[in-house]
N, C-alpha and C. Protein backbone atom coordinates (compact mmCIF):
# COMPACT_ATOMS: atom_id res chain seq x y z
N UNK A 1 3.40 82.53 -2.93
CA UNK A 1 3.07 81.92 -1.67
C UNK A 1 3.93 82.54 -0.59
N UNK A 2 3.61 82.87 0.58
CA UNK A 2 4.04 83.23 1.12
C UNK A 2 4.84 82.28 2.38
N UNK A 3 6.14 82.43 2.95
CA UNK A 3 7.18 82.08 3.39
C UNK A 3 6.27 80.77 4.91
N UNK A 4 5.76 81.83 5.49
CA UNK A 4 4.39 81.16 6.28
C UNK A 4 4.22 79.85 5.77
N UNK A 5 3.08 80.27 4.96
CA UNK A 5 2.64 78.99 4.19
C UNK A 5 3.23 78.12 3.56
N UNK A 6 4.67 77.99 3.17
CA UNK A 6 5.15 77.04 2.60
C UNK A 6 5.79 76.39 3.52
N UNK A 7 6.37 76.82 4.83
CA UNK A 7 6.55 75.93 5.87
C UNK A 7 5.77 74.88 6.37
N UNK A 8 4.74 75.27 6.18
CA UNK A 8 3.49 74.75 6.47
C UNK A 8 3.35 73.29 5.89
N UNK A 9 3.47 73.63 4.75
CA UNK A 9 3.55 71.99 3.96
C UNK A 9 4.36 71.10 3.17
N UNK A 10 5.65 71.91 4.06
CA UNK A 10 6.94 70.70 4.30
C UNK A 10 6.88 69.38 4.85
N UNK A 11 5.91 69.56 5.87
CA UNK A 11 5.94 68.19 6.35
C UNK A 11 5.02 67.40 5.63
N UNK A 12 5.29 65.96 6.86
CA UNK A 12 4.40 64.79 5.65
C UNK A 12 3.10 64.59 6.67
N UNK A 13 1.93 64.59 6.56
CA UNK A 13 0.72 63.93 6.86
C UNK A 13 0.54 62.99 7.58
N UNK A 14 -0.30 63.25 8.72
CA UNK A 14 -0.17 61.82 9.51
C UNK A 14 -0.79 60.54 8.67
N UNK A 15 -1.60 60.74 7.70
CA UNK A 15 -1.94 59.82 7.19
C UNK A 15 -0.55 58.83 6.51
N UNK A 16 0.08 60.07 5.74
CA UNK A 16 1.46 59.36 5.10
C UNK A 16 2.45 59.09 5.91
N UNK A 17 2.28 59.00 7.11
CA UNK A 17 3.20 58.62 7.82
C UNK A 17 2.58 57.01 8.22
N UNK A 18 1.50 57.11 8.66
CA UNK A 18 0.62 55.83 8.87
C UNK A 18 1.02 54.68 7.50
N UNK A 19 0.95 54.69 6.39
CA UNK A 19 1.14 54.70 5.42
C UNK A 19 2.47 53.55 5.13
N UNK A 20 3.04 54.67 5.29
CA UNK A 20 4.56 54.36 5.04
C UNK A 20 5.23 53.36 6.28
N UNK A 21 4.75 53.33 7.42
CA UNK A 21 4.19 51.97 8.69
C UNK A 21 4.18 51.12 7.86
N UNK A 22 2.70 50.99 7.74
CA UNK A 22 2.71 49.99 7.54
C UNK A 22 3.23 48.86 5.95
N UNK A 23 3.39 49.96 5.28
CA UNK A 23 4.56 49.39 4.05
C UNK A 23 5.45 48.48 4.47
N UNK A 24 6.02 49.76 5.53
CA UNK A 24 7.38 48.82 6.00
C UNK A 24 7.15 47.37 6.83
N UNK A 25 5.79 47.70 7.81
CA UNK A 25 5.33 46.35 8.42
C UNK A 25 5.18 45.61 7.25
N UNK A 26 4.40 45.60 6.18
CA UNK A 26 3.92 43.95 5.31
C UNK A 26 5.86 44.00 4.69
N UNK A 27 6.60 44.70 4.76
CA UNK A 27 7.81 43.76 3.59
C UNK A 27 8.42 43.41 4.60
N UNK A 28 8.59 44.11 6.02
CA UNK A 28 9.24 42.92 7.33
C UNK A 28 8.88 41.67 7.74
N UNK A 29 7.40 41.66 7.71
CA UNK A 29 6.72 40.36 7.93
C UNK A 29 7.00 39.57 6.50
N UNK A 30 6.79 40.28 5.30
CA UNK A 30 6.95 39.40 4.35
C UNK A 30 8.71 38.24 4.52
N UNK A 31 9.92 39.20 4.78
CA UNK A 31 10.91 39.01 4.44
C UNK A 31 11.26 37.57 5.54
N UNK A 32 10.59 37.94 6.58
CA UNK A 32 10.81 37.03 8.10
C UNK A 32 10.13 35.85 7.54
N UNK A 33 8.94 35.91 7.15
CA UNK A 33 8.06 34.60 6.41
C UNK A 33 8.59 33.37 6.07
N UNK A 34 9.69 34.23 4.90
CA UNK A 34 10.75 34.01 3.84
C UNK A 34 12.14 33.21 4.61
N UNK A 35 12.66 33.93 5.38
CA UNK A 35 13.58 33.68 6.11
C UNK A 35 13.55 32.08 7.13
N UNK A 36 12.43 32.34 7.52
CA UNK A 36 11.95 31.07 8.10
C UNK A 36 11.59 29.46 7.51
N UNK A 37 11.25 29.97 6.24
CA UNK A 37 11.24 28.69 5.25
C UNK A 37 12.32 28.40 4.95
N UNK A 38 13.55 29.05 4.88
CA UNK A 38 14.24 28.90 4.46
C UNK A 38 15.17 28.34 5.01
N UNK A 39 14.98 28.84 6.47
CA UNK A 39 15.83 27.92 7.85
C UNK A 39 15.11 26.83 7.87
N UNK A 40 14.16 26.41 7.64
CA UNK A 40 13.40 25.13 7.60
C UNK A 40 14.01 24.25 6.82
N UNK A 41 14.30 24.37 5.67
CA UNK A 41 14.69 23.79 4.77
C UNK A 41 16.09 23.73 4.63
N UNK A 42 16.92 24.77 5.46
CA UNK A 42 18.28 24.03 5.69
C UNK A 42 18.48 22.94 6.58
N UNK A 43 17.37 23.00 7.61
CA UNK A 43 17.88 22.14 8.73
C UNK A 43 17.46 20.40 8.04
N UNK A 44 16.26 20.16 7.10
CA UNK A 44 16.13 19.41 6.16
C UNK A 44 17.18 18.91 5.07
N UNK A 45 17.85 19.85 4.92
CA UNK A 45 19.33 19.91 4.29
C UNK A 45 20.55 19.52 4.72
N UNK A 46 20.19 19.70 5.90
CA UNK A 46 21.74 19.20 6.72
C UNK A 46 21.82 17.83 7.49
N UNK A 47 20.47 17.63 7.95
CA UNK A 47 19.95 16.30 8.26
C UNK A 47 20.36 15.07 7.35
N UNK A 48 19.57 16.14 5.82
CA UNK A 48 19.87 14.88 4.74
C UNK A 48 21.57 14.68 4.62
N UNK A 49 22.13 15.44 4.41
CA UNK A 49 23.13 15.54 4.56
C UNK A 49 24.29 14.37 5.17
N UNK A 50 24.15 14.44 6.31
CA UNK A 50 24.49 14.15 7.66
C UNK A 50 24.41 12.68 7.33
N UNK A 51 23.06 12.17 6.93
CA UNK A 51 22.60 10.67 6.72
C UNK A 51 23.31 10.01 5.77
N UNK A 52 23.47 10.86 4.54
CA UNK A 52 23.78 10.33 3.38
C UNK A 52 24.98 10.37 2.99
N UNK A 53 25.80 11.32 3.98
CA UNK A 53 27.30 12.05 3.64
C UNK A 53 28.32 12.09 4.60
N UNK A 54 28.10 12.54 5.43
CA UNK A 54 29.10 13.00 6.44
C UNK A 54 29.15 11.75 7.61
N UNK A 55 28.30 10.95 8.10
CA UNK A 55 28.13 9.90 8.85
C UNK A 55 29.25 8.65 8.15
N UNK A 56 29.07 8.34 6.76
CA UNK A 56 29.78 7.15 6.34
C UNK A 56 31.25 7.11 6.05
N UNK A 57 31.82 8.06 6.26
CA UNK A 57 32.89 7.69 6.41
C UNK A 57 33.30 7.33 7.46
N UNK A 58 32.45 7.84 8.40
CA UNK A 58 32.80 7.09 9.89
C UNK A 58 32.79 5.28 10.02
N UNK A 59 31.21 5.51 9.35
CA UNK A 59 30.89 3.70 9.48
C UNK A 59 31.82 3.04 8.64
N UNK A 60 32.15 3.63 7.48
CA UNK A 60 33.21 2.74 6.69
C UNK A 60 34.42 2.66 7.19
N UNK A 61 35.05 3.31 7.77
CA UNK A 61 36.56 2.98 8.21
C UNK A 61 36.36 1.88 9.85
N UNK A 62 34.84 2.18 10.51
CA UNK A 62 34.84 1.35 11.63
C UNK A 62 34.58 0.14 11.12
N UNK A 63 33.99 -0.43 9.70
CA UNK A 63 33.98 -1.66 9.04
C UNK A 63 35.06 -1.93 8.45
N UNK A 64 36.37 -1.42 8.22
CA UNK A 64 37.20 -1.94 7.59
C UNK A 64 38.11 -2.34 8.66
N UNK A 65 37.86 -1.90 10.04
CA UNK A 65 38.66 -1.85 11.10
C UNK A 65 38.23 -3.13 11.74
N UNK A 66 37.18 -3.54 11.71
CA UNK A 66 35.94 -4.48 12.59
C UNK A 66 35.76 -5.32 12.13
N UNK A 67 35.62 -5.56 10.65
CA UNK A 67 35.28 -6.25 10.10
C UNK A 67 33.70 -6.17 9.57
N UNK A 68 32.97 -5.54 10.11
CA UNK A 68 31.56 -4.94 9.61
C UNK A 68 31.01 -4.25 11.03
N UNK A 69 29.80 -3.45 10.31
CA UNK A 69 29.37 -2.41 10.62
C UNK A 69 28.95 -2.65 12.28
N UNK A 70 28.50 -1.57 13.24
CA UNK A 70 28.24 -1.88 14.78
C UNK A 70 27.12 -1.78 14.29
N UNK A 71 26.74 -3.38 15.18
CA UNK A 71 25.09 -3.81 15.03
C UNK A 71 23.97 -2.71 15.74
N UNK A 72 23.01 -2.80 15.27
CA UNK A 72 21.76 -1.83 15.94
C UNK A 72 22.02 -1.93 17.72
N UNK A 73 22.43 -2.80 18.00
CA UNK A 73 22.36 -2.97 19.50
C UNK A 73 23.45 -1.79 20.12
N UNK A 74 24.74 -2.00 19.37
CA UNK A 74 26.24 -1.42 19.85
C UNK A 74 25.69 0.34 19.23
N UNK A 75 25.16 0.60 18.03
CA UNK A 75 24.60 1.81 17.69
C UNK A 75 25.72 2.68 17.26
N UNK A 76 25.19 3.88 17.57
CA UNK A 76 26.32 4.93 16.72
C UNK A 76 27.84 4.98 18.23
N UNK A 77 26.83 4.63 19.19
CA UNK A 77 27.70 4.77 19.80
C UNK A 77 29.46 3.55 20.08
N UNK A 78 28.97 2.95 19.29
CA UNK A 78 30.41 2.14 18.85
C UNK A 78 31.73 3.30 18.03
N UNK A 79 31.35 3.84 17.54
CA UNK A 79 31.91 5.25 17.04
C UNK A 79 32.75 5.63 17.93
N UNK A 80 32.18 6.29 19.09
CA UNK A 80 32.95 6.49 20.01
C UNK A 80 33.57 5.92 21.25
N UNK A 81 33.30 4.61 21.36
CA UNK A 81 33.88 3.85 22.33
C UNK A 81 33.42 2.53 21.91
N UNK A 82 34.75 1.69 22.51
CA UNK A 82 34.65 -0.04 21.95
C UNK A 82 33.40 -0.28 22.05
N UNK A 83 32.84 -1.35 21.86
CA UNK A 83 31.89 -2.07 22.12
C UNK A 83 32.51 -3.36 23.01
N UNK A 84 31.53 -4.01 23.77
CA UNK A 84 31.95 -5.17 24.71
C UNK A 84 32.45 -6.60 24.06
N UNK A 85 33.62 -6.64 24.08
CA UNK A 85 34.31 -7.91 23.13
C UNK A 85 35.03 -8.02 22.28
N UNK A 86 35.01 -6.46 21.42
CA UNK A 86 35.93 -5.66 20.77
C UNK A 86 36.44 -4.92 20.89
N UNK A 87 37.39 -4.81 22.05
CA UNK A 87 38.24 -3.76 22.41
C UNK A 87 40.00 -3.92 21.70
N UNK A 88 40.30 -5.08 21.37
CA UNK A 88 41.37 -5.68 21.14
C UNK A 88 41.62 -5.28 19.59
N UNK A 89 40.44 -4.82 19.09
CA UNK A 89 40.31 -4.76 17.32
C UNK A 89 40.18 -2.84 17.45
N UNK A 90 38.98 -2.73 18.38
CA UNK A 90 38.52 -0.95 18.43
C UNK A 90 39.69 -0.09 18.15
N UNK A 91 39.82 0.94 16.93
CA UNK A 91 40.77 1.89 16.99
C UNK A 91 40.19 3.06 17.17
N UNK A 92 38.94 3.28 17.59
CA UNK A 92 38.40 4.48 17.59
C UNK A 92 39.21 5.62 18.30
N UNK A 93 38.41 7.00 18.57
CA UNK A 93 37.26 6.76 18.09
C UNK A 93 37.00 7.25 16.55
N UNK A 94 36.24 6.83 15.74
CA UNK A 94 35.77 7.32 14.36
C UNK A 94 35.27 8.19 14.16
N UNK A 95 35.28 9.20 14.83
CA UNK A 95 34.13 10.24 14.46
C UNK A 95 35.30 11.73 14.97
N UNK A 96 34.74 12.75 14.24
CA UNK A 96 35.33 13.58 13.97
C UNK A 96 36.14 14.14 15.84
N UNK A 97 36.73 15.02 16.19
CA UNK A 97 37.70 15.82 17.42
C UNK A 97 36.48 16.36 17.77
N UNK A 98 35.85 16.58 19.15
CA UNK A 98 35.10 17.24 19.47
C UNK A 98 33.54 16.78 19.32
N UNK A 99 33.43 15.55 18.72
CA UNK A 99 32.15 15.25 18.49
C UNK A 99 31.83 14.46 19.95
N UNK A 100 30.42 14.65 20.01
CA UNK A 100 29.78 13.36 21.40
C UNK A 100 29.11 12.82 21.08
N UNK A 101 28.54 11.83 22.23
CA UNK A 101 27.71 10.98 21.79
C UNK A 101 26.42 11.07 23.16
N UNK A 102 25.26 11.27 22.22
CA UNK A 102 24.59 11.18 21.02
C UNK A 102 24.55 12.35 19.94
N UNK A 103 24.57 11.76 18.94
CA UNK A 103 24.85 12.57 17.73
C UNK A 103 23.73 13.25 17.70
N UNK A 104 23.03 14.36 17.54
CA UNK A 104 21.73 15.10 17.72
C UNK A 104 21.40 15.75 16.19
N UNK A 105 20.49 15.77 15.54
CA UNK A 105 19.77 16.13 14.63
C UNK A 105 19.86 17.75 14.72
N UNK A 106 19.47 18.26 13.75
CA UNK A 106 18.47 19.69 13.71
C UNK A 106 17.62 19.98 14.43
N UNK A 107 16.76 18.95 14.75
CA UNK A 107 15.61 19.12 15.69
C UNK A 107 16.18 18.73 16.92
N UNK A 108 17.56 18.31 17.53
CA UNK A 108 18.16 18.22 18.72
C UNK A 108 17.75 16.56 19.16
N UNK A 109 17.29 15.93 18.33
CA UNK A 109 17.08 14.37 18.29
C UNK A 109 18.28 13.31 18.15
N UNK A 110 18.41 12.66 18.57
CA UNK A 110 19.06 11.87 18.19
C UNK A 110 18.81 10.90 17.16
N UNK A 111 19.87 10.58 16.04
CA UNK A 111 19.69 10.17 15.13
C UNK A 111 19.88 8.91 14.83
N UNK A 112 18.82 8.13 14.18
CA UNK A 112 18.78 6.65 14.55
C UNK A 112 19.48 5.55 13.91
N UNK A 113 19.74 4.61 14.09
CA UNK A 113 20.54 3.96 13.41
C UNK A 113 20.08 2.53 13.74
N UNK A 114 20.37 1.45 11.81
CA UNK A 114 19.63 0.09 12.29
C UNK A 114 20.55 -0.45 11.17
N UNK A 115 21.21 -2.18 12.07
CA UNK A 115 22.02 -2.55 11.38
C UNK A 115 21.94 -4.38 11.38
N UNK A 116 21.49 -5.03 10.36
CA UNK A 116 21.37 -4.95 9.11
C UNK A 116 20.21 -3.57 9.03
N UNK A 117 20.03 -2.66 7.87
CA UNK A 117 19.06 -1.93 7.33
C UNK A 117 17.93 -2.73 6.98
N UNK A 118 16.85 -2.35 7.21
CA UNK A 118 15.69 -2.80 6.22
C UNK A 118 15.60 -1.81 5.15
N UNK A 119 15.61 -1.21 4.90
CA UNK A 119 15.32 -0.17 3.77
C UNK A 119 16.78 -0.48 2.89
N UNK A 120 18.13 -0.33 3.43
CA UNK A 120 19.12 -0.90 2.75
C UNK A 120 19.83 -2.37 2.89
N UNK A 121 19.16 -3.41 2.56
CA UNK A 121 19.63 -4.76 3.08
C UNK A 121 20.58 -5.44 3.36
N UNK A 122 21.80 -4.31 2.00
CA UNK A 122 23.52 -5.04 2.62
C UNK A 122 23.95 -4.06 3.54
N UNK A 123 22.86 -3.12 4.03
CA UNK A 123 23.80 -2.42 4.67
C UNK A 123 23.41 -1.45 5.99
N UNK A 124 23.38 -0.16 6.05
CA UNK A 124 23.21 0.24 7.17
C UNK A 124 21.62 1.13 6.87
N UNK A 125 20.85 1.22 8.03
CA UNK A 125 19.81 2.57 7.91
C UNK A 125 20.13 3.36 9.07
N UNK A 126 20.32 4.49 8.11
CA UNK A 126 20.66 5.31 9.44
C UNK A 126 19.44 6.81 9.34
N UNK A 127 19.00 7.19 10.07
CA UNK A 127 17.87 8.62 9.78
C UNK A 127 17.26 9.46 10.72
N UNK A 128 16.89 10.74 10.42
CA UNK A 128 16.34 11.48 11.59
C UNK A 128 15.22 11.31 11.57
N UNK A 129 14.27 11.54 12.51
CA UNK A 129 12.93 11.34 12.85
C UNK A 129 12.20 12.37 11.88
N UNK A 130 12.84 13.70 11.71
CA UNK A 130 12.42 14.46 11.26
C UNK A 130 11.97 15.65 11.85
N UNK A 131 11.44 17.01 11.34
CA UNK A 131 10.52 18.00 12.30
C UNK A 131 9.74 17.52 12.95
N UNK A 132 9.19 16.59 12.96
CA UNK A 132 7.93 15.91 13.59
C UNK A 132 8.07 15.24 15.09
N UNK A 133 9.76 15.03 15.20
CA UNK A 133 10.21 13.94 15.91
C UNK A 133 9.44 12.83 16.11
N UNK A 134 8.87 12.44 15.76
CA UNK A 134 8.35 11.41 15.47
C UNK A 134 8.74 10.08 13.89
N UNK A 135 9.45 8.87 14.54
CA UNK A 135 9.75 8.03 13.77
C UNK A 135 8.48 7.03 12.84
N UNK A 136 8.83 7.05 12.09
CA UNK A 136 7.99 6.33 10.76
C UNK A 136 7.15 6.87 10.12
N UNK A 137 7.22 8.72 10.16
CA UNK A 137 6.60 9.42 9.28
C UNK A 137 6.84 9.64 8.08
N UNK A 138 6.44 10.22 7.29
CA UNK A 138 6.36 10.74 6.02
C UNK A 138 7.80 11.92 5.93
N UNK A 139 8.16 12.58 7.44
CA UNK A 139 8.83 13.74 7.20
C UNK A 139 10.34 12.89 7.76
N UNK A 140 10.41 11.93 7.65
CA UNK A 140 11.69 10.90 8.22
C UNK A 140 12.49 11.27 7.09
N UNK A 141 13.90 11.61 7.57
CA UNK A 141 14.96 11.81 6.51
C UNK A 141 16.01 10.56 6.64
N UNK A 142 16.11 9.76 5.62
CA UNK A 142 16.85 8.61 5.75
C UNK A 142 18.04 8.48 4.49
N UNK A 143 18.79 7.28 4.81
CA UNK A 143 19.68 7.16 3.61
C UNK A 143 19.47 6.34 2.69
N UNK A 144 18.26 6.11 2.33
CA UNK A 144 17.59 5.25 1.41
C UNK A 144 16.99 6.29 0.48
């Protein structure tokens, strides 16, 4: 073969270049797909979390302080500042350096709180609305 001609078909084909596109397009789209469920399901994760974990130690040390839990009325926000009548008892605030109030969800919601619980009767319900933001769905993350 001559020197000519083998230069010639060093390169790659516009077809195989087309080709090799779009390869790379379906495993980017695939991987992003992927990625996205997966952030979905942390923020489901941290929510639950949040409800079931990281919230009660707050409420428990403001009940051992209080004498029981801040009613649905006083809310999460007893946490961070007395409530009206209990300032003389309030050692707050209970909740972590840097936290505010309202406590905001994954979905940037605020997270609800009901005291007595119906879902837990001696005790507190506390839950996010969910992706949906919308309360009393199916996608409600609670501590029940």
């Amino acid at each position: 073969m001559s020197p000519i001609r083998k230069s010639l078909r060093r390169g790659f084909t516009l077809l195989e270049i087309l080709v090799v596109i779009a390869i790379i397009g379906l495993l980017a789209g695939i991987t992003i797909a992927n990625v996205g469920g997966a952030f979905g399901s942390s923020q489901t994760s941290i929510a639950h979390i949040f409800v079931t974990q990281s919230i009660k130690t707050s409420l428990l040390t403001y009940r051992l302080q209080m004498g029981d839990y801040p009613s649905t009325e006083e809310g999460l926000q007893a946490l961070f500042t007395a409530p009206a009548g209990k300032a003389d008892r309030w050692r707050g605030p209970y909740v972590a350096e840097g936290s505010k109030y309202p406590i905001l969800d994954p979905w940037n919601e605020p997270y609800q709180y009901r005291y007595p619980g119906v879902h837990n009767k001696n005790g507190y319900d506390i839950w996010s609305k969910g992706p949906d933001k919308t309360d009393g769905t199916d996608d409600d993350i609670g501590n029940w």
